[in-house]
C-alpha atoms as a PDB file:
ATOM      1  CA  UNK A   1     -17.804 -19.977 -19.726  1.00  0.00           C
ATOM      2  CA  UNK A   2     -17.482 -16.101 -20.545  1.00  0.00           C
ATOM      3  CA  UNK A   3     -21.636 -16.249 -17.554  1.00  0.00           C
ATOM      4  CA  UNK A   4     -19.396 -17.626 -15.311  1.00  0.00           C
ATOM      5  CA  UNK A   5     -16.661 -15.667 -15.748  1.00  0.00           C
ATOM      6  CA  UNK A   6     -19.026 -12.253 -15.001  1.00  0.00           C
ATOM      7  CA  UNK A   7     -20.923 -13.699 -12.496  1.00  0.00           C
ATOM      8  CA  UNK A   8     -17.082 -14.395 -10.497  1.00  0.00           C
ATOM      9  CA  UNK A   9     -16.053 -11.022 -11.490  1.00  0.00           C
ATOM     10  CA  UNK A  10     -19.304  -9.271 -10.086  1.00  0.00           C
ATOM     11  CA  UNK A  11     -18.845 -10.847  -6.923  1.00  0.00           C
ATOM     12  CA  UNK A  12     -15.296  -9.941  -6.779  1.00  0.00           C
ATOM     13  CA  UNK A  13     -16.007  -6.459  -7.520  1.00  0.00           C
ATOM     14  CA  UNK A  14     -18.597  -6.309  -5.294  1.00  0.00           C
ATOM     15  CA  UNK A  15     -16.473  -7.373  -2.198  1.00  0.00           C
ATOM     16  CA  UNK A  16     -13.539  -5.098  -3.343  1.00  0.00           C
ATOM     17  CA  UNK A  17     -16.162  -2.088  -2.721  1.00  0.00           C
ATOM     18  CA  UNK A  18     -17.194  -3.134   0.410  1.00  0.00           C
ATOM     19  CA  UNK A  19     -13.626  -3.194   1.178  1.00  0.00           C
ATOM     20  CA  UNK A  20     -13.024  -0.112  -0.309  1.00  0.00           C
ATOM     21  CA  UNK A  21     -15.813   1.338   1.889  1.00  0.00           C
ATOM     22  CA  UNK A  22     -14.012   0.434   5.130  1.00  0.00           C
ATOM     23  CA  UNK A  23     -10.852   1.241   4.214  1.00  0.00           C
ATOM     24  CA  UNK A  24      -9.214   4.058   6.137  1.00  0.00           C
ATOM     25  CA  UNK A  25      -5.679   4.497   4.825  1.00  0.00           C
ATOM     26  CA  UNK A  26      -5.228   6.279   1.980  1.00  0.00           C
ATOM     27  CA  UNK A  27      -2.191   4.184   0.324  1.00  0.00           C
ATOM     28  CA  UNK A  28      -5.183   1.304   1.340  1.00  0.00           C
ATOM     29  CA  UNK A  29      -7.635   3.403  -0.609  1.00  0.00           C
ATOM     30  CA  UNK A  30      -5.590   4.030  -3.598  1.00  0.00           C
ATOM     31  CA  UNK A  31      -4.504   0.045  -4.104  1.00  0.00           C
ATOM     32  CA  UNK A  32      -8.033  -0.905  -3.844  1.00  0.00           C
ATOM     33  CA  UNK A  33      -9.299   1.878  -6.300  1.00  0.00           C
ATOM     34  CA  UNK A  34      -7.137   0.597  -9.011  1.00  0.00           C
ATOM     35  CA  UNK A  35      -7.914  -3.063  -8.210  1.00  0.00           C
ATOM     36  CA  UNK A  36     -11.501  -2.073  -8.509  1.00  0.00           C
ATOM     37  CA  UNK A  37     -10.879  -0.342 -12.110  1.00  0.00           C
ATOM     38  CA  UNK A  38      -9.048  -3.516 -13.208  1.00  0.00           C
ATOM     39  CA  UNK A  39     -12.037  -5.578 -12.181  1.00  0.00           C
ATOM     40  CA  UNK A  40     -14.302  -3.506 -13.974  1.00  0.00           C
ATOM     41  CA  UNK A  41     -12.370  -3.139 -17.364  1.00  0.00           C
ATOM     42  CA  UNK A  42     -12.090  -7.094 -16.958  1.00  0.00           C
ATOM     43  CA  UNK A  43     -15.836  -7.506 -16.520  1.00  0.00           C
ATOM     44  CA  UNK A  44     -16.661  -5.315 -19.128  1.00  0.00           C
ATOM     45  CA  UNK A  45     -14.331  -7.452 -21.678  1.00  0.00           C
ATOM     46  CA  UNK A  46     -16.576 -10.723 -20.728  1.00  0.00           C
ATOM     47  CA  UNK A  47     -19.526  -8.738 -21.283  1.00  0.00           C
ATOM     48  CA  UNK A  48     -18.036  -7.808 -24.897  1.00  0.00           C
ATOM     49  CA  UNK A  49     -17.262 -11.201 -25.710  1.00  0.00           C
ATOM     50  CA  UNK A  50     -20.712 -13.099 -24.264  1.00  0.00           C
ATOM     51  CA  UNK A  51     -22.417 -10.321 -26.208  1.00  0.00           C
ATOM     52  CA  UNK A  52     -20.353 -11.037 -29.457  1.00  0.00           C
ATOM     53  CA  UNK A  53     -21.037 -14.713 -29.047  1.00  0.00           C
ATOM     54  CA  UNK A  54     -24.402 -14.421 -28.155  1.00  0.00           C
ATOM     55  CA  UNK A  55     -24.815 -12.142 -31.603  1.00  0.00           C
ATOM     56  CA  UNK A  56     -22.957 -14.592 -33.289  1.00  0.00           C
ATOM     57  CA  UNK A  57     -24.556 -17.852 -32.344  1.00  0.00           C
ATOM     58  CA  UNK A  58     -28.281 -15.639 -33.374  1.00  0.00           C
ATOM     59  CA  UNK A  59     -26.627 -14.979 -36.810  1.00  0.00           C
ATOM     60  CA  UNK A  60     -26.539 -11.340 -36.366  1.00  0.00           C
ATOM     61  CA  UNK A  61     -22.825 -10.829 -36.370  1.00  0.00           C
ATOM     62  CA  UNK A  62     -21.965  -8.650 -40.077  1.00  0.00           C
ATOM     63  CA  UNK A  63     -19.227  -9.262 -42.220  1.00  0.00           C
ATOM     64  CA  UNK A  64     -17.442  -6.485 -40.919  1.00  0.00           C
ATOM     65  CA  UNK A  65     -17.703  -4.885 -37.525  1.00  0.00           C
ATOM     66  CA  UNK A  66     -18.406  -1.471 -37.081  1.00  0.00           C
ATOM     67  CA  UNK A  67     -15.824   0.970 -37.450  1.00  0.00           C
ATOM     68  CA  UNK A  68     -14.811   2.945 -34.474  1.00  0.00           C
ATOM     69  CA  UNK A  69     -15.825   6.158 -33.677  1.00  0.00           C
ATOM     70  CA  UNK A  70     -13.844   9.215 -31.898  1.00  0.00           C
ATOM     71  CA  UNK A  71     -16.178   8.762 -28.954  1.00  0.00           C
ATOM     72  CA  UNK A  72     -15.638   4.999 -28.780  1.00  0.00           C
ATOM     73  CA  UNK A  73     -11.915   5.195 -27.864  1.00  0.00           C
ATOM     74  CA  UNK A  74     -11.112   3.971 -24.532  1.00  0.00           C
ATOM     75  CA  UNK A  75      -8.740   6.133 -22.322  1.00  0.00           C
ATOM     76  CA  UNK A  76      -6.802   3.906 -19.802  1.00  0.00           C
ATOM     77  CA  UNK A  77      -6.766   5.994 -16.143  1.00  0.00           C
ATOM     78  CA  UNK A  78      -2.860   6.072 -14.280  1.00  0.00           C
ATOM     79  CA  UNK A  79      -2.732   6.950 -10.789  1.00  0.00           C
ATOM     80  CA  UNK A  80       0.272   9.287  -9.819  1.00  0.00           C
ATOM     81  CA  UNK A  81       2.087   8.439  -7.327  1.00  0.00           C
ATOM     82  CA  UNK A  82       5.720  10.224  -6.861  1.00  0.00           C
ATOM     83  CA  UNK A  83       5.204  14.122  -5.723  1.00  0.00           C
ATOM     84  CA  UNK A  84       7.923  16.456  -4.251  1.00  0.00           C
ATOM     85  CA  UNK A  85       6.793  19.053  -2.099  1.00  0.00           C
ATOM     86  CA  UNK A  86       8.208  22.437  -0.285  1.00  0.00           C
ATOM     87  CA  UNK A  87       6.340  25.355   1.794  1.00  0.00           C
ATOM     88  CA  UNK A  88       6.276  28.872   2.875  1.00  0.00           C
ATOM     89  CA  UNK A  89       4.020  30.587   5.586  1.00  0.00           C
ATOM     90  CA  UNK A  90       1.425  30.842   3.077  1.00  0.00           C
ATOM     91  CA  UNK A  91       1.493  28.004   1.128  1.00  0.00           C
ATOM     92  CA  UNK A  92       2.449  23.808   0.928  1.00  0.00           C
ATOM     93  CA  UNK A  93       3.987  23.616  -2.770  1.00  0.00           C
ATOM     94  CA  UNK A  94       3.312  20.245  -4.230  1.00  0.00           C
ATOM     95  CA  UNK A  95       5.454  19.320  -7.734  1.00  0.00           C
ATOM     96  CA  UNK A  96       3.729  16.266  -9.347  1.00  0.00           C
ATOM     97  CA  UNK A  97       5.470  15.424 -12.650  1.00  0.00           C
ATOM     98  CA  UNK A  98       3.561  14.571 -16.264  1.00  0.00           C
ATOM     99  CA  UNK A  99       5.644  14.519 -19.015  1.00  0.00           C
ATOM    100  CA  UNK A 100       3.987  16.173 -21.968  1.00  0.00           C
ATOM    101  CA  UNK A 101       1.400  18.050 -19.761  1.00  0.00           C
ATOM    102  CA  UNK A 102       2.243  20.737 -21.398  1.00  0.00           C
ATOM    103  CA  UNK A 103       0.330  19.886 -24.592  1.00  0.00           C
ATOM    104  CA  UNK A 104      -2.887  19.251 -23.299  1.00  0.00           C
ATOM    105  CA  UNK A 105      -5.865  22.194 -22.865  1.00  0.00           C
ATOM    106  CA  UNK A 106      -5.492  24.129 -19.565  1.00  0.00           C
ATOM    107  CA  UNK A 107      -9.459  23.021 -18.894  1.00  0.00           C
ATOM    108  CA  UNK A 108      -8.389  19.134 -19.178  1.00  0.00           C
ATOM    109  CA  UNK A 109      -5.588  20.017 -15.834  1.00  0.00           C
ATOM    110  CA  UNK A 110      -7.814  20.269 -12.870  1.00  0.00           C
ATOM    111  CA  UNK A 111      -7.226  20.435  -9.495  1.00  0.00           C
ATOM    112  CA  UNK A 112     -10.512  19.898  -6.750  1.00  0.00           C
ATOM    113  CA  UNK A 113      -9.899  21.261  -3.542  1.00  0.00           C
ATOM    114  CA  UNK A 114     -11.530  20.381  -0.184  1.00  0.00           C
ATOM    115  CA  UNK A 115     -10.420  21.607   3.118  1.00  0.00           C
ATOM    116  CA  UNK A 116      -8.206  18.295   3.940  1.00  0.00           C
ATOM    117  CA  UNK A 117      -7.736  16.927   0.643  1.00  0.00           C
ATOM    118  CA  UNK A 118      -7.114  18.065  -3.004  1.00  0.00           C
ATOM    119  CA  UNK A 119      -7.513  15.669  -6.112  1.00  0.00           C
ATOM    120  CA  UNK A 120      -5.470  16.640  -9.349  1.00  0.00           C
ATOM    121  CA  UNK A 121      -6.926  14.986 -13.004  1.00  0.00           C
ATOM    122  CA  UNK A 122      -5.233  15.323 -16.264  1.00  0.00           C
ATOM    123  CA  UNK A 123      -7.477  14.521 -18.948  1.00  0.00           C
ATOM    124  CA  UNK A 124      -6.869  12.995 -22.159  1.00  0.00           C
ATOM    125  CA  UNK A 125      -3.212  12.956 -22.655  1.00  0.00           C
ATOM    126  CA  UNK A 126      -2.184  10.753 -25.041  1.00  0.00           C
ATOM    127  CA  UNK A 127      -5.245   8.798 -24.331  1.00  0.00           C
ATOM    128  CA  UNK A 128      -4.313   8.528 -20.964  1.00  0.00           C
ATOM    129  CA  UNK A 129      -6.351  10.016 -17.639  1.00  0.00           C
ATOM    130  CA  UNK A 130      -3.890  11.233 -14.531  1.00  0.00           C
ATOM    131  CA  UNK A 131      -5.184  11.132 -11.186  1.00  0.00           C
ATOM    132  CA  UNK A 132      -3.383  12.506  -8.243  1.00  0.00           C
ATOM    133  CA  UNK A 133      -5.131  12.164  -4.834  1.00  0.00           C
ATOM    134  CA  UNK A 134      -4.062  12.950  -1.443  1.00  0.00           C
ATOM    135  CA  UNK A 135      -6.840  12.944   1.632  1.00  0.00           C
ATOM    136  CA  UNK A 136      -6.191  13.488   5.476  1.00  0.00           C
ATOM    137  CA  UNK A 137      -4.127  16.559   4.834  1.00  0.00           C
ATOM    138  CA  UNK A 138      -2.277  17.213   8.075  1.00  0.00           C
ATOM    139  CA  UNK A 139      -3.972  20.542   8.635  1.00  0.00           C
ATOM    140  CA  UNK A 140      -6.866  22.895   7.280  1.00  0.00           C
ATOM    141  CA  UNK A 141      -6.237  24.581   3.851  1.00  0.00           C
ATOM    142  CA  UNK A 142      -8.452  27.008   2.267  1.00  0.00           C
ATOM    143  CA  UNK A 143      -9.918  25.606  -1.069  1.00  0.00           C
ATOM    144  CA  UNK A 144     -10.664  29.353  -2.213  1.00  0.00           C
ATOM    145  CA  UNK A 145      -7.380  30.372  -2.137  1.00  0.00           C
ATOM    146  CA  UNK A 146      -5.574  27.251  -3.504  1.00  0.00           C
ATOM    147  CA  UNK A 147      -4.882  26.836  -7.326  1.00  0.00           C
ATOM    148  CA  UNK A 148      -2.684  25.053  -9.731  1.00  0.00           C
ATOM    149  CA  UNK A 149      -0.045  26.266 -12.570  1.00  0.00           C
ATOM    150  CA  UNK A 150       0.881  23.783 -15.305  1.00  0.00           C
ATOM    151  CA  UNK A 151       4.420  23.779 -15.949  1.00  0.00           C
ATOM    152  CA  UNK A 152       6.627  21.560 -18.486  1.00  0.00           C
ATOM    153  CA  UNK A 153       6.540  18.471 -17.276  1.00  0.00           C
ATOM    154  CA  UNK A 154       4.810  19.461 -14.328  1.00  0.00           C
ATOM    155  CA  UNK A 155       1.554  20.743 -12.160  1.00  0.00           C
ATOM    156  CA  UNK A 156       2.525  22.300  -9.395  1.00  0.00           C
ATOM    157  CA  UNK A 157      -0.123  22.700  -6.618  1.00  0.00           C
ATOM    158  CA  UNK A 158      -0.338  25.281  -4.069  1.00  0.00           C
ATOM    159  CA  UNK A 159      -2.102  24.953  -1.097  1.00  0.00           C
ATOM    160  CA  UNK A 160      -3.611  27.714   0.951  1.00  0.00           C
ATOM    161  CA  UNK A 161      -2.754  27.370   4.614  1.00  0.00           C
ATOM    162  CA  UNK A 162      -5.371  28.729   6.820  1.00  0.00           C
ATOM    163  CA  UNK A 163      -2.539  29.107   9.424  1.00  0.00           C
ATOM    164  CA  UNK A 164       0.826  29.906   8.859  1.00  0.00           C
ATOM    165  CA  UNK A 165       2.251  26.415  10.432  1.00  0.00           C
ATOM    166  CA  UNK A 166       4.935  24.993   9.917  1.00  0.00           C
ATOM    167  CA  UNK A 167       4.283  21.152   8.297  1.00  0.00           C
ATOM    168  CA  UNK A 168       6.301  18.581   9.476  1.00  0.00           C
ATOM    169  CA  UNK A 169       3.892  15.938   6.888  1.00  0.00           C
ATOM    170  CA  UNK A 170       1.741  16.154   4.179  1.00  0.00           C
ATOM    171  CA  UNK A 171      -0.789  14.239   5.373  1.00  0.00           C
ATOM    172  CA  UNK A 172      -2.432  12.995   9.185  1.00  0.00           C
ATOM    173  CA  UNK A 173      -1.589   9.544   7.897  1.00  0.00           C
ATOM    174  CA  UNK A 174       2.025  10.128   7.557  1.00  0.00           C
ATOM    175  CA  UNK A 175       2.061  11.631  11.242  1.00  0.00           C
ATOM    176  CA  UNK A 176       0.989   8.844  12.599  1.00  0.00           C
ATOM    177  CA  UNK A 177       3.257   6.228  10.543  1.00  0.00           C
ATOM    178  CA  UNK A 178       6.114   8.247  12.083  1.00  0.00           C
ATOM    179  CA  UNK A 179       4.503   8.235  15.691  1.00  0.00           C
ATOM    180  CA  UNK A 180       3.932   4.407  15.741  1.00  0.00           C
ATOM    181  CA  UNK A 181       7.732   4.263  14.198  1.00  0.00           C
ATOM    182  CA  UNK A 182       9.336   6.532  17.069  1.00  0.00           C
ATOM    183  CA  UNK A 183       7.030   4.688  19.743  1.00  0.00           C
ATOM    184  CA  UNK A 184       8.208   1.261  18.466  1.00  0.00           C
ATOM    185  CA  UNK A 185      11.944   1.962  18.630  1.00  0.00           C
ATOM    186  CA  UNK A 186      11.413   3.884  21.920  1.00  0.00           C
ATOM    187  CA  UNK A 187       9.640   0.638  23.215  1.00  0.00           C
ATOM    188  CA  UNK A 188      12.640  -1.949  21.578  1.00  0.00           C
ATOM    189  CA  UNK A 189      14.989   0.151  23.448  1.00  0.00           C
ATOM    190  CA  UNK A 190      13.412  -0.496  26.221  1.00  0.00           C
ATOM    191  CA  UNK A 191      13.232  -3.974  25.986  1.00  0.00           C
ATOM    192  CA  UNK A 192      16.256  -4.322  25.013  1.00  0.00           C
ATOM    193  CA  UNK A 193      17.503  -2.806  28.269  1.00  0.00           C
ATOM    194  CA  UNK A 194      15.615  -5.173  30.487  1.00  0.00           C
ATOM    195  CA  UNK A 195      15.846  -8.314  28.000  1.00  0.00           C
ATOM    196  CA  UNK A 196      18.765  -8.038  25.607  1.00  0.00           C
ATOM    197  CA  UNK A 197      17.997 -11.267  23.758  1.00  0.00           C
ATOM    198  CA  UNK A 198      14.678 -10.585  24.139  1.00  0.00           C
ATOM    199  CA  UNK A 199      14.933  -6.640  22.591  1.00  0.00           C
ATOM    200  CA  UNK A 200      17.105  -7.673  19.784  1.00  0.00           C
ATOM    201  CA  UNK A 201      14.285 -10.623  18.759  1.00  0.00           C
ATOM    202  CA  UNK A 202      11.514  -7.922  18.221  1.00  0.00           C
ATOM    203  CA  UNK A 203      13.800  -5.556  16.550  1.00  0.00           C
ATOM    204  CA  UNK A 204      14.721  -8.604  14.179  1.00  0.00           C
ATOM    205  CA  UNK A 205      11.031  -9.424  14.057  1.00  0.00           C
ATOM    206  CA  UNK A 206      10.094  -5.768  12.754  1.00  0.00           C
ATOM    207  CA  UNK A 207      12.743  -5.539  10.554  1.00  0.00           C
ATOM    208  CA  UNK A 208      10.995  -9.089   9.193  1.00  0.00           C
ATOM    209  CA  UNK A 209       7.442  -7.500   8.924  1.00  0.00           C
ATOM    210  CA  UNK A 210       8.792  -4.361   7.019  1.00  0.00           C
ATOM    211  CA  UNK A 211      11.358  -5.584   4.751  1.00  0.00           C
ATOM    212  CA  UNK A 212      12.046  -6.583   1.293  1.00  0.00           C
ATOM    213  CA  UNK A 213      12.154  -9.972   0.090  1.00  0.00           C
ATOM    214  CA  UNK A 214      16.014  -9.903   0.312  1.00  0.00           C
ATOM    215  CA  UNK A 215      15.949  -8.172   3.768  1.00  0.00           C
ATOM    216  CA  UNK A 216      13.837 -11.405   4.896  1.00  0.00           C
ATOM    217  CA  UNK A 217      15.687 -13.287   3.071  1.00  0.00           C
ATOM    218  CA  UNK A 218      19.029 -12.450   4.858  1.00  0.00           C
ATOM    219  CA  UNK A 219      17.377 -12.162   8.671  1.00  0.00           C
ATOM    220  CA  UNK A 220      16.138 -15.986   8.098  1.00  0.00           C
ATOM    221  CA  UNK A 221      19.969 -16.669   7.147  1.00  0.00           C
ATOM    222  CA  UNK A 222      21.033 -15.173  10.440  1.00  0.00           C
ATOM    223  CA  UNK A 223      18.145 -17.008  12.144  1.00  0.00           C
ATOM    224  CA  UNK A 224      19.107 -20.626  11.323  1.00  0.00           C
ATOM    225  CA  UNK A 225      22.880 -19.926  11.242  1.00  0.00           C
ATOM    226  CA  UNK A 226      22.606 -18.898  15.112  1.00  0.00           C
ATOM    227  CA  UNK A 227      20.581 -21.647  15.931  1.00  0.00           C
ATOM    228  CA  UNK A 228      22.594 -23.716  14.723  1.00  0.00           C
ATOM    229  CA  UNK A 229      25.715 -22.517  16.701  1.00  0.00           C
ATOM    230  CA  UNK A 230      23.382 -23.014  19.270  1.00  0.00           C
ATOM    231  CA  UNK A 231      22.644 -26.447  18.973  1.00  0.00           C
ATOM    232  CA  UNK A 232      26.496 -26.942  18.358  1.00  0.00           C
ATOM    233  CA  UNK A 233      27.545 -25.277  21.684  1.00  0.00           C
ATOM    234  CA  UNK A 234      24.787 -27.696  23.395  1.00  0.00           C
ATOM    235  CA  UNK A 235      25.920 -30.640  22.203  1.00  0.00           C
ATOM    236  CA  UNK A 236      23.090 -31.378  19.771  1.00  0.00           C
ATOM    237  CA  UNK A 237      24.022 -32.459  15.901  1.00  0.00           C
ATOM    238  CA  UNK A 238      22.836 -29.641  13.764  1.00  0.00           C
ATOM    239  CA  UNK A 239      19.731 -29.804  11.885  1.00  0.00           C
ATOM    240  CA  UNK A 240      20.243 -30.316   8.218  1.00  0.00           C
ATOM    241  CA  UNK A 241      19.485 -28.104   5.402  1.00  0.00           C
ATOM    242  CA  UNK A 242      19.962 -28.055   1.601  1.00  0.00           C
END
């Protein structure tokens, strides 16, 4: 059972890659990345247990098992994800809190810069890895320049603007979230000029597509509850529901 198990995880793994490959957005990007390190710490558990069995079943397996060493020790890997950030005509300020980073080495906090995107790891606290990544940076920085000061609690990042721009975003993918948004409302307004019923049904439908559970929850309400006054004012018996 544990062959099978591998041989479904493989292929799982393998197809989450792929996907991984082709992915463009970075919230995309980070989902997949830690559905891929899931995968992989759940393949390497079958692996541990066909081996054990396998050892077992040959009459290999000791008494005891070996004790662990420091190097054995398994460090589980947590990707950030909350950041505040501020700038100044030199610099975007990025605040990305870790309690107790404070305690570790200044060589495990480390920051790589590139000229759209930095990547901030935190070694070994409390057996933990922290990874911080942001690509598609809105505009150019200059890796030379940019650096990183642990505070309590707290790395704060600075990023070297090449130009002193203002930033309305972090990132190019943010930009264009916003763009689509303003386009979309520009082109519901629209519509709902020249169609009222018509406007207000898209609006409701990308409310739909973006909400919550309880926002969808709470449109469908309103759905069935007009089409049922509907039905009423036509003449038609109402259709029943539990």
């Amino acid at each position: 059972m544990s062959q099978q198990a591998i041989e479904n995880l493989t292929l799982d793994l393998e197809e989450l890659k792929q996907l991984a490959d082709g992915a463009k957005r970075s919230r995309v990007q980070q989902m997949l990345s830690i559905d891929i390190r899931k995968l992989e710490t759940d393949l390497q558990h079958q692996k541990d247990l066909l081996a054990a069995k396998e050892k077992e079943s040959s009459g290999e397996a000791s008494s005891k098992p070996p004790a662990p060493v420091p190097g054995d020790v398994k460090r589980y890997r947590i990707e950030l994800k909350e950041y505040a950030w501020d700038q100044s005509d030199k610099f975007i300020k990025i605040f990305v809190t870790v309690n107790e980073v404070q305690q570790v080495p200044e060589e495990s906090v480390n920051v790589e810069f590139t000229a759209s995107s930095f990547n901030l790891l935190v070694s070994n606290l409390n057996n933990k890895d922290y990874v911080f990544t942001v690509n598609h940076l809105l505009h150019e920085i200059d890796p030379a320049k940019s650096y990183r000061r642990v505070k309590s609690d707290m790395v704060a990042i600075y990023l070297a603007k090449v130009k002193p721009t203002k930033w309305g975003h972090m990132t190019l993918t943010a930009k264009r979230l916003q763009d689509m948004k303003d386009e979309r409302m520009s082109k519901s307004s629209k519509d709902t000029e020249a169609d009222p019923s018509g406007g207000l049904m898209k609006i409701m439908q990308q409310l739909y597509d973006s909400g919550d559970s309880e926002t969808k929850r709470m449109i469908n309400k309103a759905w069935h509850e007009s089409q049922n006054k509907k039905s009423e004012l036509q003449g038609a018996p109402a259709p029943f529901t539990e």
